[in-house]
C-alpha atoms as a PDB file:
ATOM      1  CA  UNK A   1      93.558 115.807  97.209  1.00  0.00           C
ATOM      2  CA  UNK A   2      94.374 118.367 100.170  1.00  0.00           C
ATOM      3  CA  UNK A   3      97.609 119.886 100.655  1.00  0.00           C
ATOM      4  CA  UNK A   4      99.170 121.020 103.609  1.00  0.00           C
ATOM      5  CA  UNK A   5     102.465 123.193 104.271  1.00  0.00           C
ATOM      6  CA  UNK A   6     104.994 119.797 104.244  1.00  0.00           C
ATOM      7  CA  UNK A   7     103.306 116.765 103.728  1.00  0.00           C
ATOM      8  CA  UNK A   8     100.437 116.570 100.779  1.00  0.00           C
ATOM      9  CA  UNK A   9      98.168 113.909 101.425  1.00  0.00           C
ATOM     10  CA  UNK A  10      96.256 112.218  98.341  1.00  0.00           C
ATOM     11  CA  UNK A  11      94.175 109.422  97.436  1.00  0.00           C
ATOM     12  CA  UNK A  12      94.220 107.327  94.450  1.00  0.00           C
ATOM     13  CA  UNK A  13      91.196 104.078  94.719  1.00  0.00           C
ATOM     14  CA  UNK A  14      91.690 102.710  98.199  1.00  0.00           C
ATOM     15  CA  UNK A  15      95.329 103.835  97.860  1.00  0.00           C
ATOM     16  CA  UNK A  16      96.391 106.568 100.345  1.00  0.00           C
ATOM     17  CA  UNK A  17      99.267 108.600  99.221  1.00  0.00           C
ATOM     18  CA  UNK A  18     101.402 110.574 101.909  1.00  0.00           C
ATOM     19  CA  UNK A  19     104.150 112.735 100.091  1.00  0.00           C
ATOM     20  CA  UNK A  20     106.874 114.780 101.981  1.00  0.00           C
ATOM     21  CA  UNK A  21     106.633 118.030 100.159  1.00  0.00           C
ATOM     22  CA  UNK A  22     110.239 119.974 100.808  1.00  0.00           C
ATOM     23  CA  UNK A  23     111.988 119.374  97.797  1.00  0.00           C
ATOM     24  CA  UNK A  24     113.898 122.815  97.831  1.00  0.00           C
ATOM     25  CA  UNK A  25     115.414 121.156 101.401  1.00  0.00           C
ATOM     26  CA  UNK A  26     115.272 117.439  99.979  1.00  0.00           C
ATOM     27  CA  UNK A  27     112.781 117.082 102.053  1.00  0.00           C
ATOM     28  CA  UNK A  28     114.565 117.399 105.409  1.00  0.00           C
ATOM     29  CA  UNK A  29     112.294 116.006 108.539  1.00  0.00           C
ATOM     30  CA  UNK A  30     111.208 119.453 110.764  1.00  0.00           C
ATOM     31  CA  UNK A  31     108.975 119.296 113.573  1.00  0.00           C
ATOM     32  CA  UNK A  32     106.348 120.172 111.355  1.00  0.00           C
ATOM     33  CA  UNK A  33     106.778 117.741 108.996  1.00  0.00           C
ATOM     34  CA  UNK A  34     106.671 115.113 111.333  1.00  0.00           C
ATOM     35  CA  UNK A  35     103.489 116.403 113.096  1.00  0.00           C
ATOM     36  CA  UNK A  36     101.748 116.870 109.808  1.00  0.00           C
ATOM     37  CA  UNK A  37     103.099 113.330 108.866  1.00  0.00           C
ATOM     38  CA  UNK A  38     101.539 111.452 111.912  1.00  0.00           C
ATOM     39  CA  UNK A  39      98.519 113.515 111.262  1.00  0.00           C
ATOM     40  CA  UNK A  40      97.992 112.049 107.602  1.00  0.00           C
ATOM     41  CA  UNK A  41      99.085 108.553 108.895  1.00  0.00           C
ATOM     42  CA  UNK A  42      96.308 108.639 111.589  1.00  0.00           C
ATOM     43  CA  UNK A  43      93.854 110.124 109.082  1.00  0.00           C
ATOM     44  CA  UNK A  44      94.389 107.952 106.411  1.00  0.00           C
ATOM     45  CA  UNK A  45      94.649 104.801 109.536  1.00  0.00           C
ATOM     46  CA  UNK A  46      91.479 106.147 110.329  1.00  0.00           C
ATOM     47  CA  UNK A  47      89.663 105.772 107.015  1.00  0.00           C
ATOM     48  CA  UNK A  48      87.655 102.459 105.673  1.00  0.00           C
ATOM     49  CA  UNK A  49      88.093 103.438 102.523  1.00  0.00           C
ATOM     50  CA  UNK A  50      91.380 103.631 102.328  1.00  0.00           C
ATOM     51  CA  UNK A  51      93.383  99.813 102.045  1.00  0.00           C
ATOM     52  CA  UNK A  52      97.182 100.541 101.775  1.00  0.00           C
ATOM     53  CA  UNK A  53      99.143 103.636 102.893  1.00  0.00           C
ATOM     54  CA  UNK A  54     101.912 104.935 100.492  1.00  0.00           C
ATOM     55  CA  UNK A  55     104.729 106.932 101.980  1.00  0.00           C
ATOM     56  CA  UNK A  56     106.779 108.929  98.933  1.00  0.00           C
ATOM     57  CA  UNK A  57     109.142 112.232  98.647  1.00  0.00           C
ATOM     58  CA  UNK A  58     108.815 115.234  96.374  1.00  0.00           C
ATOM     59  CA  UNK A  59     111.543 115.923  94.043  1.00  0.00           C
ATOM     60  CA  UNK A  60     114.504 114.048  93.222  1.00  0.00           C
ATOM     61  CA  UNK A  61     115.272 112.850  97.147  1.00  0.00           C
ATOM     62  CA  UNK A  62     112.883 110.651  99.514  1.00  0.00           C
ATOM     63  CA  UNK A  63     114.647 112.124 102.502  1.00  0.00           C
ATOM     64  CA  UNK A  64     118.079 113.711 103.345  1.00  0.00           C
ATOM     65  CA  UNK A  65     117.403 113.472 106.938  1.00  0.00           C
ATOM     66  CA  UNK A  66     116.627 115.839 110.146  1.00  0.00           C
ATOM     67  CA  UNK A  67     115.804 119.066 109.124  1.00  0.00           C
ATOM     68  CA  UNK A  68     119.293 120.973 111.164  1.00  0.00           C
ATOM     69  CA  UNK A  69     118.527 124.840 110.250  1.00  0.00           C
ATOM     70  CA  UNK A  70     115.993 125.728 107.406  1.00  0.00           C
ATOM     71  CA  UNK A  71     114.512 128.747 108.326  1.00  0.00           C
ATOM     72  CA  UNK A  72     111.138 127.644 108.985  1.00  0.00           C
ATOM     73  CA  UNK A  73     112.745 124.929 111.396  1.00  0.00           C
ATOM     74  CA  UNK A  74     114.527 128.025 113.197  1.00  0.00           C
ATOM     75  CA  UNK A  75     111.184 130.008 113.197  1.00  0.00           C
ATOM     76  CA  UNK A  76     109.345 126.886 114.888  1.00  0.00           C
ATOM     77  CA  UNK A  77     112.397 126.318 117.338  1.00  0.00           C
ATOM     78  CA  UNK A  78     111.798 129.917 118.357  1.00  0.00           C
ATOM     79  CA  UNK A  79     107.974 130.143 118.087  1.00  0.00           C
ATOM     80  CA  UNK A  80     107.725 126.579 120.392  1.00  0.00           C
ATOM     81  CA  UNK A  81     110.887 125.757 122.426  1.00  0.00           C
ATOM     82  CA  UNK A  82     111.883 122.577 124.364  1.00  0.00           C
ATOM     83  CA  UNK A  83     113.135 123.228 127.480  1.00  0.00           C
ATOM     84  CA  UNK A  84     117.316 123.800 127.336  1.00  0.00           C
ATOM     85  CA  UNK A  85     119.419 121.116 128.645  1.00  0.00           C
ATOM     86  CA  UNK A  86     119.617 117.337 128.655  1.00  0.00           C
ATOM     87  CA  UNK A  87     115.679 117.263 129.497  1.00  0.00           C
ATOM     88  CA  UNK A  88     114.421 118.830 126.015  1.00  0.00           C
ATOM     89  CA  UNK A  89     116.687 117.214 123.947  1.00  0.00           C
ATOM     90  CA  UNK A  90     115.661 113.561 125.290  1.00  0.00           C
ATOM     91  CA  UNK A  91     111.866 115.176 124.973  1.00  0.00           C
ATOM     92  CA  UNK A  92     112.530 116.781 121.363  1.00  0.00           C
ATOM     93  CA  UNK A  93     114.036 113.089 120.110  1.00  0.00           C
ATOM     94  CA  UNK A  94     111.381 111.138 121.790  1.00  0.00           C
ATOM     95  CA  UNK A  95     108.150 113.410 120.352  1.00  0.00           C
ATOM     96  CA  UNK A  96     109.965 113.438 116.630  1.00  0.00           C
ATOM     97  CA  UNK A  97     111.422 110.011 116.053  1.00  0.00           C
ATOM     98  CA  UNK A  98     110.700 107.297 118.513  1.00  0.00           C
ATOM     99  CA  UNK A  99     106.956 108.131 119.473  1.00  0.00           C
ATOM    100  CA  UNK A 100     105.489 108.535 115.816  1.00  0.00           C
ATOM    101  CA  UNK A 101     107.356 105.765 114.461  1.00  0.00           C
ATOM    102  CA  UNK A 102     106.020 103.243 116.469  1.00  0.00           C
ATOM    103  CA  UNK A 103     102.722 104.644 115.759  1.00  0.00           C
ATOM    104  CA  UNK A 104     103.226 104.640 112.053  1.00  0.00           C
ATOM    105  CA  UNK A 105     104.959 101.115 112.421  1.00  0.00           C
ATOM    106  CA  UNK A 106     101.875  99.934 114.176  1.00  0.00           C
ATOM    107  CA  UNK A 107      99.242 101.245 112.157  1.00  0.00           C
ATOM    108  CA  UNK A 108      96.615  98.456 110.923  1.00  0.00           C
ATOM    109  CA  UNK A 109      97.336  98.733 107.233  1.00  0.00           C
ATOM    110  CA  UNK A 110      99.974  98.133 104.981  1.00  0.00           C
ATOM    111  CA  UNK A 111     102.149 100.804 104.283  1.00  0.00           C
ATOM    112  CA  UNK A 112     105.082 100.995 101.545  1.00  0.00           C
ATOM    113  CA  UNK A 113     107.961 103.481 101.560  1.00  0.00           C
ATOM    114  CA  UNK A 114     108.708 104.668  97.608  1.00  0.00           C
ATOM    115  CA  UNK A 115     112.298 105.576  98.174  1.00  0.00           C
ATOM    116  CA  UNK A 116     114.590 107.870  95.404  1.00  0.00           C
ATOM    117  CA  UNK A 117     117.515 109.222  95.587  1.00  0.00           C
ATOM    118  CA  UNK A 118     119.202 110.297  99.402  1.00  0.00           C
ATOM    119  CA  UNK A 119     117.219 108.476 102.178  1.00  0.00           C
ATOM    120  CA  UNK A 120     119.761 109.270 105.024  1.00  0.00           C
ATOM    121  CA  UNK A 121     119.316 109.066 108.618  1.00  0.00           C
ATOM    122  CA  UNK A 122     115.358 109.842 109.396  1.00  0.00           C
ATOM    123  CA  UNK A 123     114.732 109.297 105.837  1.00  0.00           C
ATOM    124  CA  UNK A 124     115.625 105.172 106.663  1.00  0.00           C
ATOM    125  CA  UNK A 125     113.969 105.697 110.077  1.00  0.00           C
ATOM    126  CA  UNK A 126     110.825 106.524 108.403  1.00  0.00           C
ATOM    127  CA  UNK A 127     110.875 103.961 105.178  1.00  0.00           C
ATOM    128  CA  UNK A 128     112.026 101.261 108.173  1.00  0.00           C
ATOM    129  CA  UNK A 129     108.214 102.001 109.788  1.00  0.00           C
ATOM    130  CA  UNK A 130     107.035 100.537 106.736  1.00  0.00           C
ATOM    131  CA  UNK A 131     106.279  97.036 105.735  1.00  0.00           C
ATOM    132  CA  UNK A 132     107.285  97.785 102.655  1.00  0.00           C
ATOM    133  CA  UNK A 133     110.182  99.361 100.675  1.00  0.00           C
ATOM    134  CA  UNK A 134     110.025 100.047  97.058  1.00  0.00           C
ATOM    135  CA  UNK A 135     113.504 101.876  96.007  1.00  0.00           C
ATOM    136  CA  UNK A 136     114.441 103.889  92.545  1.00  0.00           C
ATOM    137  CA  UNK A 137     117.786 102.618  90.897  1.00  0.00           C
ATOM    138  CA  UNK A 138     119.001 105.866  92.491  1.00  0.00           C
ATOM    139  CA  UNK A 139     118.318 105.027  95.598  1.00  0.00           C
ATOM    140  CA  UNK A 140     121.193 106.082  98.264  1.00  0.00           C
ATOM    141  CA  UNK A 141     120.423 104.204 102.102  1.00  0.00           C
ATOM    142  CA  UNK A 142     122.522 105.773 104.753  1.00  0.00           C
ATOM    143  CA  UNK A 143     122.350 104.098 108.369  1.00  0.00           C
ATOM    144  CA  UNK A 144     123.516 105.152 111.677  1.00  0.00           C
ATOM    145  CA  UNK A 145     123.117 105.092 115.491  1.00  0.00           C
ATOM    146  CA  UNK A 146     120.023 106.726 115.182  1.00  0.00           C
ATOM    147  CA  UNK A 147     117.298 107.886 117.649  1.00  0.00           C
ATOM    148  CA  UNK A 148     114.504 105.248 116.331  1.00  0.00           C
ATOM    149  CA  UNK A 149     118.136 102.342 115.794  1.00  0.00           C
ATOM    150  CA  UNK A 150     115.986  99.745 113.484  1.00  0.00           C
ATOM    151  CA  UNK A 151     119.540  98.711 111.731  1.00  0.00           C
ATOM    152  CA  UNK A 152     120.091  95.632 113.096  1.00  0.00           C
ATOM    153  CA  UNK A 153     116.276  93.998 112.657  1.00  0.00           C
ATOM    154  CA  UNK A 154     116.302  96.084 109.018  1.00  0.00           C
ATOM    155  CA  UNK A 155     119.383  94.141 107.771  1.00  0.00           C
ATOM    156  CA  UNK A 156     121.567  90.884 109.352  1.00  0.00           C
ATOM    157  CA  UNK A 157     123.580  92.471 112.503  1.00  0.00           C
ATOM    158  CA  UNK A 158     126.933  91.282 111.259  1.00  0.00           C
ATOM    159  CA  UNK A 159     126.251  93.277 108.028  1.00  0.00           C
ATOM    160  CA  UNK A 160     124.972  96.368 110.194  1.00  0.00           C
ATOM    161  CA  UNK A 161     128.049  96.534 112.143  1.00  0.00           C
ATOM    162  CA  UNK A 162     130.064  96.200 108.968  1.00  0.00           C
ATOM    163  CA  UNK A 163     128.293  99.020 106.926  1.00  0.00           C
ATOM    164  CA  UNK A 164     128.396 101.330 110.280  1.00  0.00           C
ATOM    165  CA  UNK A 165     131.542 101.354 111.480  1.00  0.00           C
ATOM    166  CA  UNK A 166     132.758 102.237 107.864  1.00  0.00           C
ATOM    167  CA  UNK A 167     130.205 104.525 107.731  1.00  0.00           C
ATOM    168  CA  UNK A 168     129.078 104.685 103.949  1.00  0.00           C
ATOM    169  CA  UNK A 169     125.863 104.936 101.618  1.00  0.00           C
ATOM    170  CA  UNK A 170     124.121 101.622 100.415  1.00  0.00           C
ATOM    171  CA  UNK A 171     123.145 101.579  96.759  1.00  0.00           C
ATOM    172  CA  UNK A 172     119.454 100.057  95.726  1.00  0.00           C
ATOM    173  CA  UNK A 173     120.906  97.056  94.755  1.00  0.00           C
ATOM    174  CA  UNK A 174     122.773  96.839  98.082  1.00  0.00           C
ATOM    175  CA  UNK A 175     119.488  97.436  99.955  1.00  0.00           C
ATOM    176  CA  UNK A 176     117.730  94.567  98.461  1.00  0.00           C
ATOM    177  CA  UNK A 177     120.189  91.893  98.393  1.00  0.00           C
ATOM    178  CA  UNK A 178     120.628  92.697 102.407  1.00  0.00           C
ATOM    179  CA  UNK A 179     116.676  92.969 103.051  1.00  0.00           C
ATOM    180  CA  UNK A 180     116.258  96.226 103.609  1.00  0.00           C
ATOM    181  CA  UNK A 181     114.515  96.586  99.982  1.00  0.00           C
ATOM    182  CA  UNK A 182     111.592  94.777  98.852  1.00  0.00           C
ATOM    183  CA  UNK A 183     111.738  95.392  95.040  1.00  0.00           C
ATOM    184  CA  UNK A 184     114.147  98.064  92.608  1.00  0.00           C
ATOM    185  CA  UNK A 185     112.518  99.993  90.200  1.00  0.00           C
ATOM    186  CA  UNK A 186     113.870 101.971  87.273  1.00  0.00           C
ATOM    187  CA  UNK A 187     113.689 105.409  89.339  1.00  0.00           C
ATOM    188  CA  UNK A 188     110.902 106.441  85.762  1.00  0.00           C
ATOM    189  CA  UNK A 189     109.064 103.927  86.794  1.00  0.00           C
ATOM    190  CA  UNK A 190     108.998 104.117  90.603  1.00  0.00           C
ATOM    191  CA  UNK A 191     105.830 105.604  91.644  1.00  0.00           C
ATOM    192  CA  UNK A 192     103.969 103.670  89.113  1.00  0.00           C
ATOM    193  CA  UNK A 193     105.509 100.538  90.290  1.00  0.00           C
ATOM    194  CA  UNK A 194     104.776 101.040  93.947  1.00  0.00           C
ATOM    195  CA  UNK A 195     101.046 102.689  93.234  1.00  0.00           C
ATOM    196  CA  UNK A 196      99.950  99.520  91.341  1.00  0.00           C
ATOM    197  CA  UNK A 197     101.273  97.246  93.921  1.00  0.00           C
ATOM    198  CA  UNK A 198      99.614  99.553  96.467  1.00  0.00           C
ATOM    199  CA  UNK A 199      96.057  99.161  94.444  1.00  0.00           C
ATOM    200  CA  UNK A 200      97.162  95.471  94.219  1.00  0.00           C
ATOM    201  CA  UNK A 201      96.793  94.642  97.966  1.00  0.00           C
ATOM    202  CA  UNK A 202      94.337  96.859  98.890  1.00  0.00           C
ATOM    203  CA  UNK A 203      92.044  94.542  96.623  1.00  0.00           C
ATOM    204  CA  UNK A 204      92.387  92.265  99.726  1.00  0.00           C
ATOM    205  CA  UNK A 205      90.622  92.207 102.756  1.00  0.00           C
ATOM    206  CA  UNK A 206      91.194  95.275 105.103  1.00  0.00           C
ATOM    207  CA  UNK A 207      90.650  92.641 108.314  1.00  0.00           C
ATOM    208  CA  UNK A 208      93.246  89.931 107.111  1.00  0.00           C
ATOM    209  CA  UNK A 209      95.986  92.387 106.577  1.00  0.00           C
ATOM    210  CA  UNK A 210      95.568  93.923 109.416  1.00  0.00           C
ATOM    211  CA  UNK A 211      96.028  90.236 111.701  1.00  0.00           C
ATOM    212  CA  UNK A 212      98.823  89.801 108.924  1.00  0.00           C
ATOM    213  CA  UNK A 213     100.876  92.942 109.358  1.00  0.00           C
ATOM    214  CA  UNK A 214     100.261  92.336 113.065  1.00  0.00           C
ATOM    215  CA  UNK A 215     101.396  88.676 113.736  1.00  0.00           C
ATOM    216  CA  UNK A 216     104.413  89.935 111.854  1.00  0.00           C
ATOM    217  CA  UNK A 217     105.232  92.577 113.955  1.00  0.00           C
ATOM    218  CA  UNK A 218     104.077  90.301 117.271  1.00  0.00           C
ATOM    219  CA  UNK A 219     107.123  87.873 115.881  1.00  0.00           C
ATOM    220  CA  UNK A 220     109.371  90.350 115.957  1.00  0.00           C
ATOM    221  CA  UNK A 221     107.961  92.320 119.403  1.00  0.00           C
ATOM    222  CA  UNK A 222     108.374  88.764 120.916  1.00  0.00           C
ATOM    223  CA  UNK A 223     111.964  88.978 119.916  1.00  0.00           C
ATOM    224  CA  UNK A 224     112.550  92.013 121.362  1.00  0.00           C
ATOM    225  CA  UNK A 225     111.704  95.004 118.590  1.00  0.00           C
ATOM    226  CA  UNK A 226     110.315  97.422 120.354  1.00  0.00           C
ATOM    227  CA  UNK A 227     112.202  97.005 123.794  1.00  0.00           C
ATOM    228  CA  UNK A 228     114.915  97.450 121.943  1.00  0.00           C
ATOM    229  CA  UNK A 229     113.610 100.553 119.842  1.00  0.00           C
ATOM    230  CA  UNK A 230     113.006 101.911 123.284  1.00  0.00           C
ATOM    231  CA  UNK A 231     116.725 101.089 124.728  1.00  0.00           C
ATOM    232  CA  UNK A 232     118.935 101.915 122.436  1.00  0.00           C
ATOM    233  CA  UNK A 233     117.508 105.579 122.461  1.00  0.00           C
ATOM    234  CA  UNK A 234     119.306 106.123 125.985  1.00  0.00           C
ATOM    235  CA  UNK A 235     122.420 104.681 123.497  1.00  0.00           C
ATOM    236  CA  UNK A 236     121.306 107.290 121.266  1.00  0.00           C
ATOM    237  CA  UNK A 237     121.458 110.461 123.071  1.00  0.00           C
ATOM    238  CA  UNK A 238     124.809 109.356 124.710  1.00  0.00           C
ATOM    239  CA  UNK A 239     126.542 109.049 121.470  1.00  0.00           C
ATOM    240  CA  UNK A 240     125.213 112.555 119.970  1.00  0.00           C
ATOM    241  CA  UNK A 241     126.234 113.992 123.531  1.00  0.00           C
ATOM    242  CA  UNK A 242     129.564 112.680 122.887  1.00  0.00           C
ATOM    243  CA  UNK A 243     129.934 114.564 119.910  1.00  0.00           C
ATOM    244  CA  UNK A 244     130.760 118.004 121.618  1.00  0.00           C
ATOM    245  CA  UNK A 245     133.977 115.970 123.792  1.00  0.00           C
ATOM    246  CA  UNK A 246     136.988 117.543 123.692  1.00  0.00           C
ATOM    247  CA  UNK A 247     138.762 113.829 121.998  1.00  0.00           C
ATOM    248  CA  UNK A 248     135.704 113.839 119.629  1.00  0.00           C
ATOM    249  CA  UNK A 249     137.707 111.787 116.212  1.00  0.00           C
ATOM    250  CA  UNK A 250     135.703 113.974 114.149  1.00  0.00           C
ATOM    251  CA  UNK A 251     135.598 117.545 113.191  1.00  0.00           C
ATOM    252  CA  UNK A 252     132.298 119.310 112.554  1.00  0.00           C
ATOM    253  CA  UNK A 253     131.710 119.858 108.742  1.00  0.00           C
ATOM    254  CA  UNK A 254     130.867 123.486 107.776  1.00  0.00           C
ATOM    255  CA  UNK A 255     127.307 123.695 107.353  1.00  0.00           C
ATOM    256  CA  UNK A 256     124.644 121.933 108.555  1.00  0.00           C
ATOM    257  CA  UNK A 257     125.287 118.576 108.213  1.00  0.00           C
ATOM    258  CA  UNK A 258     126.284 115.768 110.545  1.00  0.00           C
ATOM    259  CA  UNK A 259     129.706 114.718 111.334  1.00  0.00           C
ATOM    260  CA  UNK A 260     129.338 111.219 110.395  1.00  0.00           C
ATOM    261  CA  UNK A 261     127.077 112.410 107.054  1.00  0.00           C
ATOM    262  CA  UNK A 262     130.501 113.913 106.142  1.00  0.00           C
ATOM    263  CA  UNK A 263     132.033 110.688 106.630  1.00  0.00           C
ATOM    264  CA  UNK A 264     129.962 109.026 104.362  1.00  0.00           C
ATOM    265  CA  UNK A 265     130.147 111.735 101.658  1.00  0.00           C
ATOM    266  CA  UNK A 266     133.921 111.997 101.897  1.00  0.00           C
ATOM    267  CA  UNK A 267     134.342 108.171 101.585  1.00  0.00           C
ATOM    268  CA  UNK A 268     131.545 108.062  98.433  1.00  0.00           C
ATOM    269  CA  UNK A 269     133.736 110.456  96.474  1.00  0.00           C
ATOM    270  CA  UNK A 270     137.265 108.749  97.600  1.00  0.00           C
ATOM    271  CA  UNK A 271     134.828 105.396  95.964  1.00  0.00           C
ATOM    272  CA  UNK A 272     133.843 107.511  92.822  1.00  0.00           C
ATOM    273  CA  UNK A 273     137.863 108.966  92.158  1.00  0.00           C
ATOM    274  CA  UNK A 274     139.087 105.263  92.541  1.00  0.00           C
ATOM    275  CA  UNK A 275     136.625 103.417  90.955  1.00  0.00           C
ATOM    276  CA  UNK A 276     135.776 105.986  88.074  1.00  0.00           C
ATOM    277  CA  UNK A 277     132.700 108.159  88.060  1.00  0.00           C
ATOM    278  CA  UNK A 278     130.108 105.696  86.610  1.00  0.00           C
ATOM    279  CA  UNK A 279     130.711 103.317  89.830  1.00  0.00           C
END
């Protein structure tokens, strides 16, 4: 096992296990998370013995998203800027989300997302490069016009628009009955759950998942995936521009989280005070 500053990489049999280690910030994406991420992916890609790739999150949370301000963020923002204006920020969301993800969606292997508690925004953009997603009882899926926009291949599109013009958190059980989830796991139970289904498949051989996983993907490139993917970034960085218009329907929440995270959290708690706190 080798550890790194935000992403620990182990390896368990021919089981590689790739763990996002910011718990104190639930492990919030950062440039350097994502760098050290692709560099574990393409390591562990890389690697005959290794069969199946796990993807898993420190702590109580899989992901609660971009990383917006940590100080370390701020440090690396200041230590290695983009260039201001329009230009960086298309760069900055290209080189973090839409880049690596194809990469990591790509990769010859099969890979399975372990997913607990929050998995908002980046944290679905990362388990949705994965062929696989294992979720904890716990689990809380929040989807949005996002950079790498998966949403409407992850789940049926008349459902996607549904859940995202509400705006609102999808519960485990949600997840899997749309397709988004594979399996739900008592969140005890989660990692050995998705560890012994990792070992399971990587019993097979490496050369026959690898022209499985990529006939799959060729189905759904033929349909348009990664076109798409590729598209609906422009879409992307139009909306998030729109967010600093004068006629902007939202306000900014204090702190650092996104307007239409707010959303979501105001309308989970208006659920919770109607429907009693065990809903």
């Amino acid at each position: 096992m080798s550890d790194s500053a935000q992403v620990r990489y182990e390896q368990v049999g021919r089981v590689a296990r790739l763990v996002l280690n910011r718990p104190q910030y639930r492990n919030a994406q950062s440039r350097m998370l994502i760098e050290e991420l692709d560099a574990a992916f393409a390591r562990a890609a890389e690697d005959d013995g290794v069969g199946v790739i796990v993807l898993a999150g420190a702590g109580d949370h899989f992901s609660a998203g971009h990383d917006l301000g940590t100080p370390e963020e701020l440090a690396d923002r200041e230590a290695r800027p983009y260039a201001e204006g329009l230009r960086g920020r298309y760069r900055r969301s290209w080189e973090m989300n839409i880049g690596p993800t194809l990469r990591w969606r790509n990769i010859p292997k099969p890979t399975v997302a372990a997913v607990q508690g929050y998995c908002i925004f980046a944290g679905w953009i990362i388990s949705s490069a994965c062929d696989v997603v294992f979720a904890a009882d716990d689990a809380m899926f929040l989807p949005t016009n996002f950079q790498y926009f998966s949403v409407p291949w992850d789940i049926h599109p008349r459902k996607a628009k549904a859940i995202l013009f509400e705006s609102r958190f999808i519960g485990a059980e949600e997840a899997e009955k749309l397709g988004f989830v594979d399996r739900v796991v008592p969140r005890a139970r989660l990692d050995d759950e998705v560890m012994a289904y990792a070992a399971r498949v990587a019993e097979n051989d490496p050369f026959q998942l690898a022209m499985i996983k990529q006939a799959v993907n060729q189905a759904l490139d033929e349909q348009g995936f990664t076109a798409h993917i590729q598209a609906a970034h422009a879409m992307y960085m139009l909306s998030s521009g729109g967010e600093a218009d004068p006629g902007y329907a939202l306000q900014k929440p204090e702190g650092r989280r996104r307007p239409m995270v707010q959303r979501a959290m105001e309308n989970y708690e208006r659920h919770r005070g109607q429907h009693g706190s065990g809903a």
